[in-house]
N, C-alpha and C. Protein backbone atom coordinates (compact mmCIF):
# COMPACT_ATOMS: atom_id res chain seq x y z
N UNK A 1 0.84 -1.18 0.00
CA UNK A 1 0.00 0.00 0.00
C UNK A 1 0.89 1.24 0.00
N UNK A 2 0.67 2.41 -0.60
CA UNK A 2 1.13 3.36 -0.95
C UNK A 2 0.73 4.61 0.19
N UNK A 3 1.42 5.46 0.24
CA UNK A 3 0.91 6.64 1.22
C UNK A 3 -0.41 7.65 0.51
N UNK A 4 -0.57 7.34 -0.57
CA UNK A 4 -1.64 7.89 -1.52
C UNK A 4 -2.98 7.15 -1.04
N UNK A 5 -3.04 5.95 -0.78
CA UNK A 5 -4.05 4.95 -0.98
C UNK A 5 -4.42 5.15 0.36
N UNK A 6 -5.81 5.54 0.59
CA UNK A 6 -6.31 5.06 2.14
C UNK A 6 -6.55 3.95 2.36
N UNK A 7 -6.26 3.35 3.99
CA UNK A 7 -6.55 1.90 4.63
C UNK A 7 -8.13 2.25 4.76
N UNK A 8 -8.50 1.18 4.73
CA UNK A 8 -9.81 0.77 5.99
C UNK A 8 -9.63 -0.17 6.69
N UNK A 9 -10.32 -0.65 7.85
CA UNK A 9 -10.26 -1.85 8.59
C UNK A 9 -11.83 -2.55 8.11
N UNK A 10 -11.61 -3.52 8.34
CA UNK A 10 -12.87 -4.43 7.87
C UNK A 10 -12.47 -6.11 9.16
N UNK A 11 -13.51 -6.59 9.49
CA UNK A 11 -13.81 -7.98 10.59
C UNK A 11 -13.69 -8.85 9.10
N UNK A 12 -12.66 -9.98 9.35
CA UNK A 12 -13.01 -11.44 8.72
C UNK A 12 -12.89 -12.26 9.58
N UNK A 13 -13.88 -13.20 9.89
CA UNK A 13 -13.90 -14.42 10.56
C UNK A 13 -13.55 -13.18 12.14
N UNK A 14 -14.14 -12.56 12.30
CA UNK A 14 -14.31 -11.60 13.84
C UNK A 14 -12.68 -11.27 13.64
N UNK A 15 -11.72 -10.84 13.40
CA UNK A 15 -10.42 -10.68 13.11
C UNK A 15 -10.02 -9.11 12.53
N UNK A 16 -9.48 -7.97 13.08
CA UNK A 16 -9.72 -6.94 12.07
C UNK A 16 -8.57 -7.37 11.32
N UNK A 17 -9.19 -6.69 9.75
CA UNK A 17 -8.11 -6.66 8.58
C UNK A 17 -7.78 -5.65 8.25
N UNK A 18 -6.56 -5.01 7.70
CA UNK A 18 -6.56 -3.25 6.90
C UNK A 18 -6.29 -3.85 5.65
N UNK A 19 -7.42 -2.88 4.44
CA UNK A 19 -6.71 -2.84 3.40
C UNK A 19 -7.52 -1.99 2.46
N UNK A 20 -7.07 -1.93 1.20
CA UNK A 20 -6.91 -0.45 0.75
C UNK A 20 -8.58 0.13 0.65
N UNK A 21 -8.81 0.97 0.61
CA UNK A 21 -9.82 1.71 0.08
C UNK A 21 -10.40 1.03 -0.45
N UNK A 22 -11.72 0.61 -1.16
CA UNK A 22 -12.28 0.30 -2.67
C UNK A 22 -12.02 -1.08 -2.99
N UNK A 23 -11.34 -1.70 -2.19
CA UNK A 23 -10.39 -3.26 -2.01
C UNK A 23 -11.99 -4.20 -2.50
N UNK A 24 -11.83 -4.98 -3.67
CA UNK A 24 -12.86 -5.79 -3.69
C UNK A 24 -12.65 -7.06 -3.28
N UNK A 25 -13.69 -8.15 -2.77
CA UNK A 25 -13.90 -8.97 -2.08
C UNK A 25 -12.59 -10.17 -2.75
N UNK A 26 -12.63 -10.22 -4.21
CA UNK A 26 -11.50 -10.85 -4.54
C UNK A 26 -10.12 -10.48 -4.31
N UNK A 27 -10.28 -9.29 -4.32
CA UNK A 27 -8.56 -9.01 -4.14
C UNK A 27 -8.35 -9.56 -2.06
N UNK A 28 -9.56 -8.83 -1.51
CA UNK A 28 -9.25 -9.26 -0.15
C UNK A 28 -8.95 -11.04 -0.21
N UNK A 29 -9.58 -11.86 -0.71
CA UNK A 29 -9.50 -13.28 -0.57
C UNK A 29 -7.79 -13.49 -1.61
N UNK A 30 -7.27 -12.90 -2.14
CA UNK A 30 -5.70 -13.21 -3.11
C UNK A 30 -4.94 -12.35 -2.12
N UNK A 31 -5.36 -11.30 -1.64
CA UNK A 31 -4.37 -10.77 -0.36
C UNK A 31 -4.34 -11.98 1.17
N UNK A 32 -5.63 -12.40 1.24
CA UNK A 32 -5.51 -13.35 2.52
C UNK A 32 -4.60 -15.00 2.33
N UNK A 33 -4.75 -15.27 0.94
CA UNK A 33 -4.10 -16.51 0.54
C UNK A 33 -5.11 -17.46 0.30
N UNK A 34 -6.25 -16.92 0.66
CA UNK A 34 -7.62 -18.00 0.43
C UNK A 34 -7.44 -18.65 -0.96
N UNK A 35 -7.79 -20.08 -0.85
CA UNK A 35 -8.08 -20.83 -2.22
C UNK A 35 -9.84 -20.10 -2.82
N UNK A 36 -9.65 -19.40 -3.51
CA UNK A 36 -11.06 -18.89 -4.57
C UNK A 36 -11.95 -20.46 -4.81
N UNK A 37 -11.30 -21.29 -5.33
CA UNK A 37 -12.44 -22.53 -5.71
C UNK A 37 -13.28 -22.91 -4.52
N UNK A 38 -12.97 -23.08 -3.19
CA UNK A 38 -13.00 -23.37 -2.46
C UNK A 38 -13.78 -23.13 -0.94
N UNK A 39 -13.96 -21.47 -1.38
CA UNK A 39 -14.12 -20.93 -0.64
C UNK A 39 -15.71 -19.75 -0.79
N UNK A 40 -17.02 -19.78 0.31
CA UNK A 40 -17.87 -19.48 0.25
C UNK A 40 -17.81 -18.00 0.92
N UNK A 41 -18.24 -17.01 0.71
CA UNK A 41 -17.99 -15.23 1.76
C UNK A 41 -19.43 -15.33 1.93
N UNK A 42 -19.45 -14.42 3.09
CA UNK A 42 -20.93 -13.89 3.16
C UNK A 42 -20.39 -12.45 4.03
N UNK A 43 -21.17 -11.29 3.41
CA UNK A 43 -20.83 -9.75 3.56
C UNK A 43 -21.92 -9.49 4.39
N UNK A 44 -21.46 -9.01 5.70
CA UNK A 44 -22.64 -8.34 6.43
C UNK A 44 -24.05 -9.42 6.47
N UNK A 45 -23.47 -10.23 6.47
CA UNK A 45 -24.66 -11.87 7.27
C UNK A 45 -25.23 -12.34 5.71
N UNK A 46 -25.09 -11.35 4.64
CA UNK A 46 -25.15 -12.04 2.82
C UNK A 46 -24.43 -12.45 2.23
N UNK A 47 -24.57 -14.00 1.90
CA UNK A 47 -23.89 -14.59 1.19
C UNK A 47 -23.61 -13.35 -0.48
N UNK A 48 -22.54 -13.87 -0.44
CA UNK A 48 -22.31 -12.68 -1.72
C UNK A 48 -21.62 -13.99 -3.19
N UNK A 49 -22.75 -14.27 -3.81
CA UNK A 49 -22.20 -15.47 -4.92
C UNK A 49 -20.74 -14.64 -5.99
N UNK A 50 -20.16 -15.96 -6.04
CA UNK A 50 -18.56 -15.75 -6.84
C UNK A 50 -18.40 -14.93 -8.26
N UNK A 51 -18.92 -15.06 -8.53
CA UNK A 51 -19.50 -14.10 -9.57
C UNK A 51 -19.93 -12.58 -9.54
N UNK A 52 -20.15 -12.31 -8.39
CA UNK A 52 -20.47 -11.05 -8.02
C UNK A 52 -18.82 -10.38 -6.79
N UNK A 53 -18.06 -11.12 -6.92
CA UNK A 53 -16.96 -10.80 -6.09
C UNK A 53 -16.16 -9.61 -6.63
N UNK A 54 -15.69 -9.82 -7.73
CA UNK A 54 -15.06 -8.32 -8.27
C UNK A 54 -15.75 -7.67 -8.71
N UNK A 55 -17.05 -7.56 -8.79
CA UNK A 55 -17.23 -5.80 -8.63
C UNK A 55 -18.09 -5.48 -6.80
N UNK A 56 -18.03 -6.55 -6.22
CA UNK A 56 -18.57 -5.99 -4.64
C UNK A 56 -17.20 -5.25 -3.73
N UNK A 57 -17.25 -4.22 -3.36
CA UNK A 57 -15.98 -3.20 -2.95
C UNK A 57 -16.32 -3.42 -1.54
N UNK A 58 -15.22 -3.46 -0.73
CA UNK A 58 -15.09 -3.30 0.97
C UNK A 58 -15.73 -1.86 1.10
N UNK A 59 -16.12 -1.44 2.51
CA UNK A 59 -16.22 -0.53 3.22
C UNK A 59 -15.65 -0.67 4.29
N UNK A 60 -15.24 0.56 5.09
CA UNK A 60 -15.42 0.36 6.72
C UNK A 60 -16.29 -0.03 7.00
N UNK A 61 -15.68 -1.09 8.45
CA UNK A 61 -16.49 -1.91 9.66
C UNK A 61 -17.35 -3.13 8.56
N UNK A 62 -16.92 -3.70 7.79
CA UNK A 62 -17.77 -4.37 6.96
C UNK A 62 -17.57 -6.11 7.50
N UNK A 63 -18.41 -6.89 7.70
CA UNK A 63 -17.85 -8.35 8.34
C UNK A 63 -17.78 -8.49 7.05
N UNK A 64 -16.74 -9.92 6.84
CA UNK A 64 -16.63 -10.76 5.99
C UNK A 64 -16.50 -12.03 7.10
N UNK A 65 -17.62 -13.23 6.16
CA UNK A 65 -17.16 -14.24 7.33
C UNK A 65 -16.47 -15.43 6.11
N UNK A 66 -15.95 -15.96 6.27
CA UNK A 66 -15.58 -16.80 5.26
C UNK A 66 -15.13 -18.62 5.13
N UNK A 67 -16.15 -18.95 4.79
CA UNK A 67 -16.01 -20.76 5.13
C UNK A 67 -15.51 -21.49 3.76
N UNK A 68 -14.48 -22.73 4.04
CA UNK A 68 -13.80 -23.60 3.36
C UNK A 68 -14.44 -24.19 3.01
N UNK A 69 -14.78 -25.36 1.83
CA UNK A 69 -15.18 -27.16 1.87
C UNK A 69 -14.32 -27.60 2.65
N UNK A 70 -14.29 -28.35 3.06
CA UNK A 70 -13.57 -29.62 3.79
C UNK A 70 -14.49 -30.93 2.98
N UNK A 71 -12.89 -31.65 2.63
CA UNK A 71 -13.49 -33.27 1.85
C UNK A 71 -13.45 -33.87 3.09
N UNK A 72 -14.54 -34.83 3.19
CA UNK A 72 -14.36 -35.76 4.15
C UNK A 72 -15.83 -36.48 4.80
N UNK A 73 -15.59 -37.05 5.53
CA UNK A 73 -17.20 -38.03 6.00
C UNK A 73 -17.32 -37.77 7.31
């Protein structure tokens, strides 16, 4: 991040995060290391479908909660 670019803080998984301004939900999940295939968000208690990830933008105080698959029985 640049001294040009404002932070925000944003909750994932109850956790604060900083990151830039305008930061969309994909870039937050390629900044966290999250596997994209894999992985379900829900914004402010709404599931937000994968397809709609780069153009949905962070705000301040915004939850992201974010759940894995797990293979298994």
């Amino acid at each position: 991040m640049t001294d040009t670019t404002s932070v925000i803080q944003v909750q994932v998984n109850d956790k604060p995060v900083r990151c830039p301004e305008g930061q969309s939900l994909t870039a937050l999940l390629t900044m966290l290391e999250m596997p994209l295939q894999a992985t379900a968000v829900a914004l402010n208690d709404d599931i937000v479908v994968r397809s709609e990830w780069d153009s949905t933008l962070l705000n301040t105080g915004d939850r992201i909660a974010l759940f894995q698959a797990i293979a298994g029985g």
